[in-house]
ModelCIF file with pLDDT and N, C-alpha, C, O atoms, coordinates in Angstrom:
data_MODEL
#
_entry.id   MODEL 
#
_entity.id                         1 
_entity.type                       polymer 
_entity.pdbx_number_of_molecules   1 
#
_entity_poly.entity_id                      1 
_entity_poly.type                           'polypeptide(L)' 
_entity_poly.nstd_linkage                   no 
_entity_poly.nstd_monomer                   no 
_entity_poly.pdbx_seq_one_letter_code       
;(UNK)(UNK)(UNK)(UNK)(UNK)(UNK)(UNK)(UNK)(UNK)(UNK)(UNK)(UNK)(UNK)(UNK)(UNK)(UNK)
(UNK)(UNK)(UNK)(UNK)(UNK)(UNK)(UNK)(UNK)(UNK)(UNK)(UNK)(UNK)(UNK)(UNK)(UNK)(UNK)
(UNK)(UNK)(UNK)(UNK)(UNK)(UNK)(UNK)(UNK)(UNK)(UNK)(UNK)(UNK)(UNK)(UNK)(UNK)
;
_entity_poly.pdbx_seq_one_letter_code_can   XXXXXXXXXXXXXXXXXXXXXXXXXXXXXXXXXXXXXXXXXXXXXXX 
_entity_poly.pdbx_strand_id                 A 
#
loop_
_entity_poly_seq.entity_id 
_entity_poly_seq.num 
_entity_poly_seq.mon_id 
_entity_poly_seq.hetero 
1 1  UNK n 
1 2  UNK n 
1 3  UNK n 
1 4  UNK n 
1 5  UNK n 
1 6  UNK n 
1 7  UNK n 
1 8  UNK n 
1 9  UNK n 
1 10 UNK n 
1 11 UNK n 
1 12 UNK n 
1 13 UNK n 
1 14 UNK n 
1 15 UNK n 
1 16 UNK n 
1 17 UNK n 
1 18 UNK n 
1 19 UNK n 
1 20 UNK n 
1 21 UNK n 
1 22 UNK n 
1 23 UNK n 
1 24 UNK n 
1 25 UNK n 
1 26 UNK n 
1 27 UNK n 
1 28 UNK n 
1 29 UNK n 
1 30 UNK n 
1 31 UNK n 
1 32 UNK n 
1 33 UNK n 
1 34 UNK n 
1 35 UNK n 
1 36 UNK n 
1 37 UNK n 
1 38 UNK n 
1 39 UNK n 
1 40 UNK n 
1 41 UNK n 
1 42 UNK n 
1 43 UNK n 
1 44 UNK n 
1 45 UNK n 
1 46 UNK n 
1 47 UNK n 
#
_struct_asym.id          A 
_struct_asym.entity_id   1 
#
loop_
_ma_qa_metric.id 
_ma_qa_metric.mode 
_ma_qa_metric.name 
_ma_qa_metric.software_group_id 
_ma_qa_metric.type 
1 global pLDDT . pLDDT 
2 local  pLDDT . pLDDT 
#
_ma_qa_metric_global.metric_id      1 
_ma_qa_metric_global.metric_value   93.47 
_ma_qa_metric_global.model_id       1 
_ma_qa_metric_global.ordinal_id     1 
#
loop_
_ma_qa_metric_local.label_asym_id 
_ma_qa_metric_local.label_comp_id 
_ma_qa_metric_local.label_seq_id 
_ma_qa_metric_local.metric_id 
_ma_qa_metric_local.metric_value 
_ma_qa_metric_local.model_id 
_ma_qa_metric_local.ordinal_id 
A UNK 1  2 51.00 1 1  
A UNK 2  2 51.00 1 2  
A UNK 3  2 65.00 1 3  
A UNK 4  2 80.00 1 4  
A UNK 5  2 89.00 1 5  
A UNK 6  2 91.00 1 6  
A UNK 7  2 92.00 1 7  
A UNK 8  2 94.00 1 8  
A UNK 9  2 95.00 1 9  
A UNK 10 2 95.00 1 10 
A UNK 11 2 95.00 1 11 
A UNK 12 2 96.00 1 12 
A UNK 13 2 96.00 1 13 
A UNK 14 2 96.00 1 14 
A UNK 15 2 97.00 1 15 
A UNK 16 2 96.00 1 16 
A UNK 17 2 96.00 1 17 
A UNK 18 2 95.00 1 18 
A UNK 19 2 96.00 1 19 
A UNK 20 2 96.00 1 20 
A UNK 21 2 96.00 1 21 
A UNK 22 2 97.00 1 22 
A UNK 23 2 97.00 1 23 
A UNK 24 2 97.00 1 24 
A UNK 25 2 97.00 1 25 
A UNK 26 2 98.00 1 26 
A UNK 27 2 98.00 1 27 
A UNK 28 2 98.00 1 28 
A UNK 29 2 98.00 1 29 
A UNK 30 2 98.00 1 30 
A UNK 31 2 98.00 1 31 
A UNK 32 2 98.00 1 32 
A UNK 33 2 98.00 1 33 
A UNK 34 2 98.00 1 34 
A UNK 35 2 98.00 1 35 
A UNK 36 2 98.00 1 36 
A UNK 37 2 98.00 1 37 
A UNK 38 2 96.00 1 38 
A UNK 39 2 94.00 1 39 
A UNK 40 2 96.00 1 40 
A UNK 41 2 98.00 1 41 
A UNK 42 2 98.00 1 42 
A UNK 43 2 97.00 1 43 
A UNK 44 2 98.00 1 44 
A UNK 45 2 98.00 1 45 
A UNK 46 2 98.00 1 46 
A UNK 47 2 98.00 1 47 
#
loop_
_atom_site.group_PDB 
_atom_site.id 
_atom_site.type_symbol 
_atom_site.label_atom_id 
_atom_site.label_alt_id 
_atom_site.label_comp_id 
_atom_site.label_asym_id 
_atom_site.label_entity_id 
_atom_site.label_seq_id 
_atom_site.pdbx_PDB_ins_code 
_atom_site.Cartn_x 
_atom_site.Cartn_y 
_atom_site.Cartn_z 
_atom_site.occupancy 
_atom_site.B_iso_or_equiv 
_atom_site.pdbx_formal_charge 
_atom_site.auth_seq_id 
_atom_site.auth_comp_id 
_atom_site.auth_asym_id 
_atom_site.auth_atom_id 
_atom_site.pdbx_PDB_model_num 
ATOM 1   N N  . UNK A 1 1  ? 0.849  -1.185 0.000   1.00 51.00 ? 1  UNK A N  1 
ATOM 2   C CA . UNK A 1 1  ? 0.000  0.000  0.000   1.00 51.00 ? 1  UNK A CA 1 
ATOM 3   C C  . UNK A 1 1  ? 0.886  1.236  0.000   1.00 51.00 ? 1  UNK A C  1 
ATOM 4   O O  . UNK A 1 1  ? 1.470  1.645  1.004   1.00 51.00 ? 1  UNK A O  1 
ATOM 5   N N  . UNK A 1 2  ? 0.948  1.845  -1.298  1.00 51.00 ? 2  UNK A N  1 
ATOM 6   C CA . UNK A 1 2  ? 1.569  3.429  -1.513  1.00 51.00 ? 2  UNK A CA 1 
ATOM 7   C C  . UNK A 1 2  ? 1.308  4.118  -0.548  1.00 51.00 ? 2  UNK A C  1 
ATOM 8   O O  . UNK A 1 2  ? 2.267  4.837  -0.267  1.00 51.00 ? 2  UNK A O  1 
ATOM 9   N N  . UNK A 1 3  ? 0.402  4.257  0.151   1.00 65.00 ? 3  UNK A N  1 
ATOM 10  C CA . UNK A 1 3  ? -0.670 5.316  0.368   1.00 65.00 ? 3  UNK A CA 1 
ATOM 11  C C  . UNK A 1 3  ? 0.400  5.445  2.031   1.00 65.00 ? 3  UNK A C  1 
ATOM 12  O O  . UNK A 1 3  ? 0.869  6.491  2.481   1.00 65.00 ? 3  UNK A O  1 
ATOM 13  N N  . UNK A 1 4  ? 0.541  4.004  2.660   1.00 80.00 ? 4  UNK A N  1 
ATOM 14  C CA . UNK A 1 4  ? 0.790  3.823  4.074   1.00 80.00 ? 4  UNK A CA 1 
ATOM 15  C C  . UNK A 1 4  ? 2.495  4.566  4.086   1.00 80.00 ? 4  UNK A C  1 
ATOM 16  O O  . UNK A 1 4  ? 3.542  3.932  3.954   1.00 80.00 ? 4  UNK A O  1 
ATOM 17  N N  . UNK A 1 5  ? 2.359  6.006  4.277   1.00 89.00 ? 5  UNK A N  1 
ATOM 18  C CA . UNK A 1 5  ? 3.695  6.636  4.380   1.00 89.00 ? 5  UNK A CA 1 
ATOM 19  C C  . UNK A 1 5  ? 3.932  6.832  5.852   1.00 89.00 ? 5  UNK A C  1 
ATOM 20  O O  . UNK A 1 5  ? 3.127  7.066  6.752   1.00 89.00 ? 5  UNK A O  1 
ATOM 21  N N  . UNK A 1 6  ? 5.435  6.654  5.875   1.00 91.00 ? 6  UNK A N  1 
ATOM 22  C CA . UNK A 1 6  ? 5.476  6.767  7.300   1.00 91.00 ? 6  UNK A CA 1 
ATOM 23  C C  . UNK A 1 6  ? 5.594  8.099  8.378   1.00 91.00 ? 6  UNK A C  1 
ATOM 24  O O  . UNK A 1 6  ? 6.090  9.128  7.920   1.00 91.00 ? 6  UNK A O  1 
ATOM 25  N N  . UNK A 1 7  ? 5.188  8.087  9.657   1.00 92.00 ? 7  UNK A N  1 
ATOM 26  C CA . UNK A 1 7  ? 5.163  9.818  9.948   1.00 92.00 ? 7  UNK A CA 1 
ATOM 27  C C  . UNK A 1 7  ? 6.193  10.452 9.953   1.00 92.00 ? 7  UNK A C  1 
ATOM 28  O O  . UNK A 1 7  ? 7.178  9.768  10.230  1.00 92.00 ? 7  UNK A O  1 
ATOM 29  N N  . UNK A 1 8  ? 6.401  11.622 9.734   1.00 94.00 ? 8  UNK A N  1 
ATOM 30  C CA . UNK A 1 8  ? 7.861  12.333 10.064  1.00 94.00 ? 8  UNK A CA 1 
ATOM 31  C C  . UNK A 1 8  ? 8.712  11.878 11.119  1.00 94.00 ? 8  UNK A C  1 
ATOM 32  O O  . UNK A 1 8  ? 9.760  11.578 10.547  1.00 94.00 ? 8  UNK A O  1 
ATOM 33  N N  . UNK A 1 9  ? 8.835  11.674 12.270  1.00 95.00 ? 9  UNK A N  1 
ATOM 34  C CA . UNK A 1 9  ? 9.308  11.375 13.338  1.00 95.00 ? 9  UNK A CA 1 
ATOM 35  C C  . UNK A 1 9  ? 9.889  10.300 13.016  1.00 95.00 ? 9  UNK A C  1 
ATOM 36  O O  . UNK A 1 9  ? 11.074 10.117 13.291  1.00 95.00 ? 9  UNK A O  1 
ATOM 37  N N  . UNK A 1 10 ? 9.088  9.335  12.324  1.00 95.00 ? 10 UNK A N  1 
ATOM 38  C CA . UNK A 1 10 ? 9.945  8.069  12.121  1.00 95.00 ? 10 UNK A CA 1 
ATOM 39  C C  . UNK A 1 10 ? 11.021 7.967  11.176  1.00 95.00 ? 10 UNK A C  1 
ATOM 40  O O  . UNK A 1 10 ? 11.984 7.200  11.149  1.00 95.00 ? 10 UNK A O  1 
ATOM 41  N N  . UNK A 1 11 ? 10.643 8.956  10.353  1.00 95.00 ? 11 UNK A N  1 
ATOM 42  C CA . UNK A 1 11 ? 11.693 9.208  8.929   1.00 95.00 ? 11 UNK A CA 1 
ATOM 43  C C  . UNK A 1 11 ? 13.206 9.846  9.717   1.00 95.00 ? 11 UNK A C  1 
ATOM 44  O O  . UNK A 1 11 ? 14.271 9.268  9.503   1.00 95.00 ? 11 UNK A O  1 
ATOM 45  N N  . UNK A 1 12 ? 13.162 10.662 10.318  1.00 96.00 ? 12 UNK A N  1 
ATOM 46  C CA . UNK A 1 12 ? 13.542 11.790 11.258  1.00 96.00 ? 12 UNK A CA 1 
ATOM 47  C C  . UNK A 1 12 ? 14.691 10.512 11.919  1.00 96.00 ? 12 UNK A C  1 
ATOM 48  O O  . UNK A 1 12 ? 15.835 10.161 11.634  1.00 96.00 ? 12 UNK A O  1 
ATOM 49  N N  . UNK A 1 13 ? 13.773 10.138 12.820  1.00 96.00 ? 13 UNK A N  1 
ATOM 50  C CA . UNK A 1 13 ? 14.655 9.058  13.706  1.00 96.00 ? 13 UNK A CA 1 
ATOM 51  C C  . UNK A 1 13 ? 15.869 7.897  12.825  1.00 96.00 ? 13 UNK A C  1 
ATOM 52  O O  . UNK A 1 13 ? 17.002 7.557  13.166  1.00 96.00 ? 13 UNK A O  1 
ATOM 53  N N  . UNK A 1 14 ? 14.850 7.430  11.309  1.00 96.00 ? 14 UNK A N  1 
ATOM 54  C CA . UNK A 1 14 ? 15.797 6.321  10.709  1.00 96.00 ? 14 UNK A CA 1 
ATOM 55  C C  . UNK A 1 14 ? 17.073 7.461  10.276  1.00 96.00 ? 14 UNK A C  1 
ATOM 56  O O  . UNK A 1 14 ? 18.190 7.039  10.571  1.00 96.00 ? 14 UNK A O  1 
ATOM 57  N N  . UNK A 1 15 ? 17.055 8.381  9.838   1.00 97.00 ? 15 UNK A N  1 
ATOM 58  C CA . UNK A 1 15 ? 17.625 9.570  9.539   1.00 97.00 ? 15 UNK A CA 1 
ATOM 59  C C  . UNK A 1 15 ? 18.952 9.771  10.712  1.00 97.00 ? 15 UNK A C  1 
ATOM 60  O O  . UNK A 1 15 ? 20.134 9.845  10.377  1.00 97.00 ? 15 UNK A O  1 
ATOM 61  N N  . UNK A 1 16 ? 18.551 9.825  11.845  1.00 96.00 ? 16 UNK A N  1 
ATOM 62  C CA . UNK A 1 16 ? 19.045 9.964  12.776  1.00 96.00 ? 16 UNK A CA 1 
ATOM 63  C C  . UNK A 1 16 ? 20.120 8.879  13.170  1.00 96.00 ? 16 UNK A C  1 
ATOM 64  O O  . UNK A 1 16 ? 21.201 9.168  13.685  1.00 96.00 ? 16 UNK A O  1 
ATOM 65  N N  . UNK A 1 17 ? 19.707 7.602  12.872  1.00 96.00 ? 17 UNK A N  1 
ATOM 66  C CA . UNK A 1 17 ? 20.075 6.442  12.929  1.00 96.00 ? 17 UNK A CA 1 
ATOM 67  C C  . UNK A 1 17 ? 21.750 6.454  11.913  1.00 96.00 ? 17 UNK A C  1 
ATOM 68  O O  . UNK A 1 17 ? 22.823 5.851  11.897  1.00 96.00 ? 17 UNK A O  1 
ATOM 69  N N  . UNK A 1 18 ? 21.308 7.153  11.453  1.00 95.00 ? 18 UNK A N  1 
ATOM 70  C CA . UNK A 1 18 ? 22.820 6.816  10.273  1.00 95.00 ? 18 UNK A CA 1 
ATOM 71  C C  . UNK A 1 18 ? 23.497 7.971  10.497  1.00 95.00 ? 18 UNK A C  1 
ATOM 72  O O  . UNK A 1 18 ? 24.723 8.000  10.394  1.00 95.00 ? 18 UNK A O  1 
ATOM 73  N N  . UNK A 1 19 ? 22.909 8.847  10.767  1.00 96.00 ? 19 UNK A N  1 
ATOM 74  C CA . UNK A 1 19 ? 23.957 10.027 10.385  1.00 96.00 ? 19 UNK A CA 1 
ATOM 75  C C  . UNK A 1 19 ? 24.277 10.902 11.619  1.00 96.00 ? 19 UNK A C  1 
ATOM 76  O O  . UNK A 1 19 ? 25.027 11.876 11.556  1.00 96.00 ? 19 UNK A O  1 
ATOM 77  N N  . UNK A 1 20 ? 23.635 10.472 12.787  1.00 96.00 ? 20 UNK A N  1 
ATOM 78  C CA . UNK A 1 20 ? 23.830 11.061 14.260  1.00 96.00 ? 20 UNK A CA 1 
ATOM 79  C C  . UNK A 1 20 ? 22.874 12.157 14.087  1.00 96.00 ? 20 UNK A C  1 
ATOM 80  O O  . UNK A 1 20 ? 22.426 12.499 12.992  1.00 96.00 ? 20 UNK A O  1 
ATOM 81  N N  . UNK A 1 21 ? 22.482 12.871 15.583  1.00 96.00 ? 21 UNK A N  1 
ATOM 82  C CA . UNK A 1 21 ? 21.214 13.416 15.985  1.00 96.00 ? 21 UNK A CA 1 
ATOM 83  C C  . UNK A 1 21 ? 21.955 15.383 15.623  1.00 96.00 ? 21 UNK A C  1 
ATOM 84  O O  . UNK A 1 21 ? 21.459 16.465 15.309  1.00 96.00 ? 21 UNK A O  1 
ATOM 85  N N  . UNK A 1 22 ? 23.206 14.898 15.894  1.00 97.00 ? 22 UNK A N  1 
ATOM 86  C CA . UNK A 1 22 ? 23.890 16.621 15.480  1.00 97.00 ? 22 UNK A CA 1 
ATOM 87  C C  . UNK A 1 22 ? 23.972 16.630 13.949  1.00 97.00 ? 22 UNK A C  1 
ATOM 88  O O  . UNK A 1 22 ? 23.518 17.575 13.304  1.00 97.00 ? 22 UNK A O  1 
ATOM 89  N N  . UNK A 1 23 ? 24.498 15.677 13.433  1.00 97.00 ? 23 UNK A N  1 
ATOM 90  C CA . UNK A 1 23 ? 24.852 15.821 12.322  1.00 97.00 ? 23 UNK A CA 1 
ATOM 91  C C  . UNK A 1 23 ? 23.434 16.032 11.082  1.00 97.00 ? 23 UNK A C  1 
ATOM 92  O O  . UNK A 1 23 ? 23.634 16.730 10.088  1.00 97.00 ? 23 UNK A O  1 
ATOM 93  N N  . UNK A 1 24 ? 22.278 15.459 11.268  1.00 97.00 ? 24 UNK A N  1 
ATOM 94  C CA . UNK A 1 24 ? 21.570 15.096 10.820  1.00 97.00 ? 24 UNK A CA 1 
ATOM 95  C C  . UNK A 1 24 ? 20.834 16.265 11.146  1.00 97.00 ? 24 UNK A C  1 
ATOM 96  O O  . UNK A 1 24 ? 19.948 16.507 10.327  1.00 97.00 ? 24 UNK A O  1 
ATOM 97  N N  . UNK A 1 25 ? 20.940 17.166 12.211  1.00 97.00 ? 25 UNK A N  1 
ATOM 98  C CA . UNK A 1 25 ? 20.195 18.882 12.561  1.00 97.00 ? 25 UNK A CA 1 
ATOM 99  C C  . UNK A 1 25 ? 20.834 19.651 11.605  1.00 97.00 ? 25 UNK A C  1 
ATOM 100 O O  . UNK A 1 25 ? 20.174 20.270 10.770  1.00 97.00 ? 25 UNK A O  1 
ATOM 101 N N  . UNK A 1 26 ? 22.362 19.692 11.638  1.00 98.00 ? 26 UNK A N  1 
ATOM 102 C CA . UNK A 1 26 ? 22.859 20.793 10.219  1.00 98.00 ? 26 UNK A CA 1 
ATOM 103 C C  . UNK A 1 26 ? 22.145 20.148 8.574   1.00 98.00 ? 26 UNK A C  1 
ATOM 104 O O  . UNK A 1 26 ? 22.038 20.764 7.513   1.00 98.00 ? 26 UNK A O  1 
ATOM 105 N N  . UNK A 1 27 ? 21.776 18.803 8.877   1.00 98.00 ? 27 UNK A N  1 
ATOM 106 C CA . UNK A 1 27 ? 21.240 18.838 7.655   1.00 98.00 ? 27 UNK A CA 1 
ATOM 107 C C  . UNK A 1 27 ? 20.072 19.002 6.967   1.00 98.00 ? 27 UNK A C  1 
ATOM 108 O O  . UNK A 1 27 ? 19.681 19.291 5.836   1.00 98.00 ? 27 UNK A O  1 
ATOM 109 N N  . UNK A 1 28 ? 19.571 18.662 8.254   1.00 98.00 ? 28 UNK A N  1 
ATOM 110 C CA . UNK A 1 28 ? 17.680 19.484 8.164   1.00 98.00 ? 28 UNK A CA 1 
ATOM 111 C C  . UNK A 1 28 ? 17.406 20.853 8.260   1.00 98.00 ? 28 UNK A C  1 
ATOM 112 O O  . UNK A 1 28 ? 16.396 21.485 7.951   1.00 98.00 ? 28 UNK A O  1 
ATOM 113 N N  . UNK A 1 29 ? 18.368 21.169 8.693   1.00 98.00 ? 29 UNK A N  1 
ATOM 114 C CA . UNK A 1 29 ? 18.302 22.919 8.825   1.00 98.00 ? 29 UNK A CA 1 
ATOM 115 C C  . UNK A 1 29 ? 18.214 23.746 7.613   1.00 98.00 ? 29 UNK A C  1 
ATOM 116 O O  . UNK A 1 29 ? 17.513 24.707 7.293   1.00 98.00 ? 29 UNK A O  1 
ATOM 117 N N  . UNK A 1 30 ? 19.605 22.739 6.757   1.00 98.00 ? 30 UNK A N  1 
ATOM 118 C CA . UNK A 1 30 ? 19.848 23.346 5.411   1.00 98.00 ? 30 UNK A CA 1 
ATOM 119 C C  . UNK A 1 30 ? 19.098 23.840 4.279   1.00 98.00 ? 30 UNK A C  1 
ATOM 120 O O  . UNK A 1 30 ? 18.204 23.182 3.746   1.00 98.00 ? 30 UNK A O  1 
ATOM 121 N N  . UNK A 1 31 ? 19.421 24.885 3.943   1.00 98.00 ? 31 UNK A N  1 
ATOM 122 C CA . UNK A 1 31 ? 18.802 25.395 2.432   1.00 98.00 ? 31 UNK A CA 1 
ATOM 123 C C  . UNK A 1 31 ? 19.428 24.950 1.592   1.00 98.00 ? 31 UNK A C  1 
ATOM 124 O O  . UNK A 1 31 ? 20.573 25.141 2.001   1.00 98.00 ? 31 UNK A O  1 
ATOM 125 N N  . UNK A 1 32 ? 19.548 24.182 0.110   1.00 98.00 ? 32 UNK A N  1 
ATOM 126 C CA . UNK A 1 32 ? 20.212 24.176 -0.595  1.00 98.00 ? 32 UNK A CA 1 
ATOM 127 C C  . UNK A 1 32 ? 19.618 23.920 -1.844  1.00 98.00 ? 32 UNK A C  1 
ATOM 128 O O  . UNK A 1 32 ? 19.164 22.855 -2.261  1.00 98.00 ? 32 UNK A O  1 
ATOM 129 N N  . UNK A 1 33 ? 19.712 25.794 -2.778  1.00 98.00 ? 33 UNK A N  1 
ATOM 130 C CA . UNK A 1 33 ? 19.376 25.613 -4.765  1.00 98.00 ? 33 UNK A CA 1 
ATOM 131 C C  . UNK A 1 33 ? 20.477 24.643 -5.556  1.00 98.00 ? 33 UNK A C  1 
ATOM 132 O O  . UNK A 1 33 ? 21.668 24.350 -5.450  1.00 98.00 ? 33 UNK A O  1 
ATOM 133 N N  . UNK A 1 34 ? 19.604 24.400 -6.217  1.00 98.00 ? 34 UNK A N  1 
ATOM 134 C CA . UNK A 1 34 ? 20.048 23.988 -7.375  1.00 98.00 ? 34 UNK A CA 1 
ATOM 135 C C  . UNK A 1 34 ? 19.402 23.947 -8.688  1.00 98.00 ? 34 UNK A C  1 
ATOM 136 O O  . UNK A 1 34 ? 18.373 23.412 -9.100  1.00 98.00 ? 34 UNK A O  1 
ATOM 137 N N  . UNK A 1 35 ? 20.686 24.972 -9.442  1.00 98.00 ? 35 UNK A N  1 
ATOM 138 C CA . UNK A 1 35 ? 20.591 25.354 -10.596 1.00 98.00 ? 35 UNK A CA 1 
ATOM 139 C C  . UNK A 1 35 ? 20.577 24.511 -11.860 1.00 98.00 ? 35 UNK A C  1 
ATOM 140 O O  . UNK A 1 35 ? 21.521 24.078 -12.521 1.00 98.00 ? 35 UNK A O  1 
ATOM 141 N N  . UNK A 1 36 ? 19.282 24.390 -12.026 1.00 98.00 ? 36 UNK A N  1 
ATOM 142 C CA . UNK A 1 36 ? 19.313 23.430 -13.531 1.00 98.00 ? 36 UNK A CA 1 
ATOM 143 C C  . UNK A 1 36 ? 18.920 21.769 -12.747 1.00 98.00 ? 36 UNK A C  1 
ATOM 144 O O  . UNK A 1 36 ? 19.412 21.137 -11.813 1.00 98.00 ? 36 UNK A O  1 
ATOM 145 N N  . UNK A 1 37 ? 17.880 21.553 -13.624 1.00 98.00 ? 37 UNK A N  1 
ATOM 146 C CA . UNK A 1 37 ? 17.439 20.056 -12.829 1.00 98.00 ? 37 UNK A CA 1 
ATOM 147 C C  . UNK A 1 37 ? 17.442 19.181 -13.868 1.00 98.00 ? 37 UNK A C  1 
ATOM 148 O O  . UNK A 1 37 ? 16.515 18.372 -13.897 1.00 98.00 ? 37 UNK A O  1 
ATOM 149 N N  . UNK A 1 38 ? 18.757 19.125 -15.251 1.00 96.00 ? 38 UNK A N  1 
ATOM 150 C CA . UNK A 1 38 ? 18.656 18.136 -15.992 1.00 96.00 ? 38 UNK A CA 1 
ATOM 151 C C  . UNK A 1 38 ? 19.395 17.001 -15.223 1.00 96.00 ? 38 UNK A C  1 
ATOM 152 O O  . UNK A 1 38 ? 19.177 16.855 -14.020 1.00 96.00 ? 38 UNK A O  1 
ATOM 153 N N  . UNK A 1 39 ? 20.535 15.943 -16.099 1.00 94.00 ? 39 UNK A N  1 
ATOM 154 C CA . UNK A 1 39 ? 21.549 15.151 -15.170 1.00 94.00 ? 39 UNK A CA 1 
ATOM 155 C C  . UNK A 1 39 ? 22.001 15.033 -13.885 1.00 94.00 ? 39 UNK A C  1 
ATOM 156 O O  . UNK A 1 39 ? 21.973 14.120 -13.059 1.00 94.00 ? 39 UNK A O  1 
ATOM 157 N N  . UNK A 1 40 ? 22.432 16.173 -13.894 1.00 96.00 ? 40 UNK A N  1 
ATOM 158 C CA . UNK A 1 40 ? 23.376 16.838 -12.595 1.00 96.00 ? 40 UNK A CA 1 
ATOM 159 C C  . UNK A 1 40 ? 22.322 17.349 -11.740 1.00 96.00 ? 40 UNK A C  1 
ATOM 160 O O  . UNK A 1 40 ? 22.349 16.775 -10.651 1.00 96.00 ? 40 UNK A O  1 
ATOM 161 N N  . UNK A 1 41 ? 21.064 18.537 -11.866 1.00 98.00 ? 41 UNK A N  1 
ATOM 162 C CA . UNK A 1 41 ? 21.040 18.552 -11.131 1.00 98.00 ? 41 UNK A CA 1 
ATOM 163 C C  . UNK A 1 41 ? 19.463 17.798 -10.792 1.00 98.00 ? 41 UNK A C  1 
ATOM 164 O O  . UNK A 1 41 ? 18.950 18.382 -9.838  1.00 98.00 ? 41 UNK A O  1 
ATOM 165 N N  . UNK A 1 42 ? 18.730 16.858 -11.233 1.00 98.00 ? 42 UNK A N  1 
ATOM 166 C CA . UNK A 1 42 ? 18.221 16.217 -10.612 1.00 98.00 ? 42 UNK A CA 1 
ATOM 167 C C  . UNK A 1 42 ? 18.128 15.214 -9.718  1.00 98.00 ? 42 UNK A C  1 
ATOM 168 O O  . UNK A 1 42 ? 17.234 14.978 -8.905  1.00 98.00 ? 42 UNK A O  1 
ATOM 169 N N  . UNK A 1 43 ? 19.472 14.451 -10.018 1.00 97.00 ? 43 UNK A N  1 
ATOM 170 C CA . UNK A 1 43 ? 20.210 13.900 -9.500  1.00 97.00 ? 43 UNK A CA 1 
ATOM 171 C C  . UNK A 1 43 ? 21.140 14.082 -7.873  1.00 97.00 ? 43 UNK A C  1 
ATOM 172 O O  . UNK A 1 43 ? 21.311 13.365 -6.887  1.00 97.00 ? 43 UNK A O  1 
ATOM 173 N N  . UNK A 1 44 ? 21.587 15.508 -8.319  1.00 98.00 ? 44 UNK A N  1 
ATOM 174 C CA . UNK A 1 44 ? 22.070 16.134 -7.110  1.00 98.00 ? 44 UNK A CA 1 
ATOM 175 C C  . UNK A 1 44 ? 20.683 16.269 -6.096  1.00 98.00 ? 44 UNK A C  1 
ATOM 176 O O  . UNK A 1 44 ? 20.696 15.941 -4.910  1.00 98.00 ? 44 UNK A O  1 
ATOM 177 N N  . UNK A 1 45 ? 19.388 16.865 -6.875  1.00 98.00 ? 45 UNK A N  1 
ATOM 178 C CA . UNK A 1 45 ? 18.601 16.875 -5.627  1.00 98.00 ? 45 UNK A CA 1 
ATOM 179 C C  . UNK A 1 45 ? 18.344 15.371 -5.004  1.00 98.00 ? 45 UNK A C  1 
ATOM 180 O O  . UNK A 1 45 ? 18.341 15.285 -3.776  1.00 98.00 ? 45 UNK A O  1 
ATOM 181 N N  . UNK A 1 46 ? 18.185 14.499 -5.578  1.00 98.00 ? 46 UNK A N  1 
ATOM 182 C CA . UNK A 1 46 ? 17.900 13.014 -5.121  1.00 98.00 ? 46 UNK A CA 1 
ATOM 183 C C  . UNK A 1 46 ? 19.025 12.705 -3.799  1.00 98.00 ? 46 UNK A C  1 
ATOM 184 O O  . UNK A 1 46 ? 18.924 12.568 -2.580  1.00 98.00 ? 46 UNK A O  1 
ATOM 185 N N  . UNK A 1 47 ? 19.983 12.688 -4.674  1.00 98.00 ? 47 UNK A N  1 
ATOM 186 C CA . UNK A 1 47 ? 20.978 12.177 -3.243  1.00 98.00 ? 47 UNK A CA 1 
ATOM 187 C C  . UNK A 1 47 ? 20.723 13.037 -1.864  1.00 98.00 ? 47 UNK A C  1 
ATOM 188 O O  . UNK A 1 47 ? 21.352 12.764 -0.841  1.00 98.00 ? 47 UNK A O  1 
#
């Protein structure tokens, strides 16, 4: 079932899980454009 997404908190936490609870705040915090969404940068947004 598509539909059954999981809540933020839990995303948040698996999130948390890999990348540590500091490290993973500078990255939620972040703003980051990107210019041009062919190859590069659709891609760049994915990762």
């Amino acid at each position: 079932d598509l539909g059954c997404i999981p809540a933020k908190e839990e995303i948040q936490q698996a999130l948390e899980m890999r990348h540590g609870k500091q490290l993973q705040k500078k990255f939620s915090n972040a703003t980051v454009a990107i210019c041009g969404l062919g190859g590069l940068g659709s891609h760049i947004a994915f990762a």
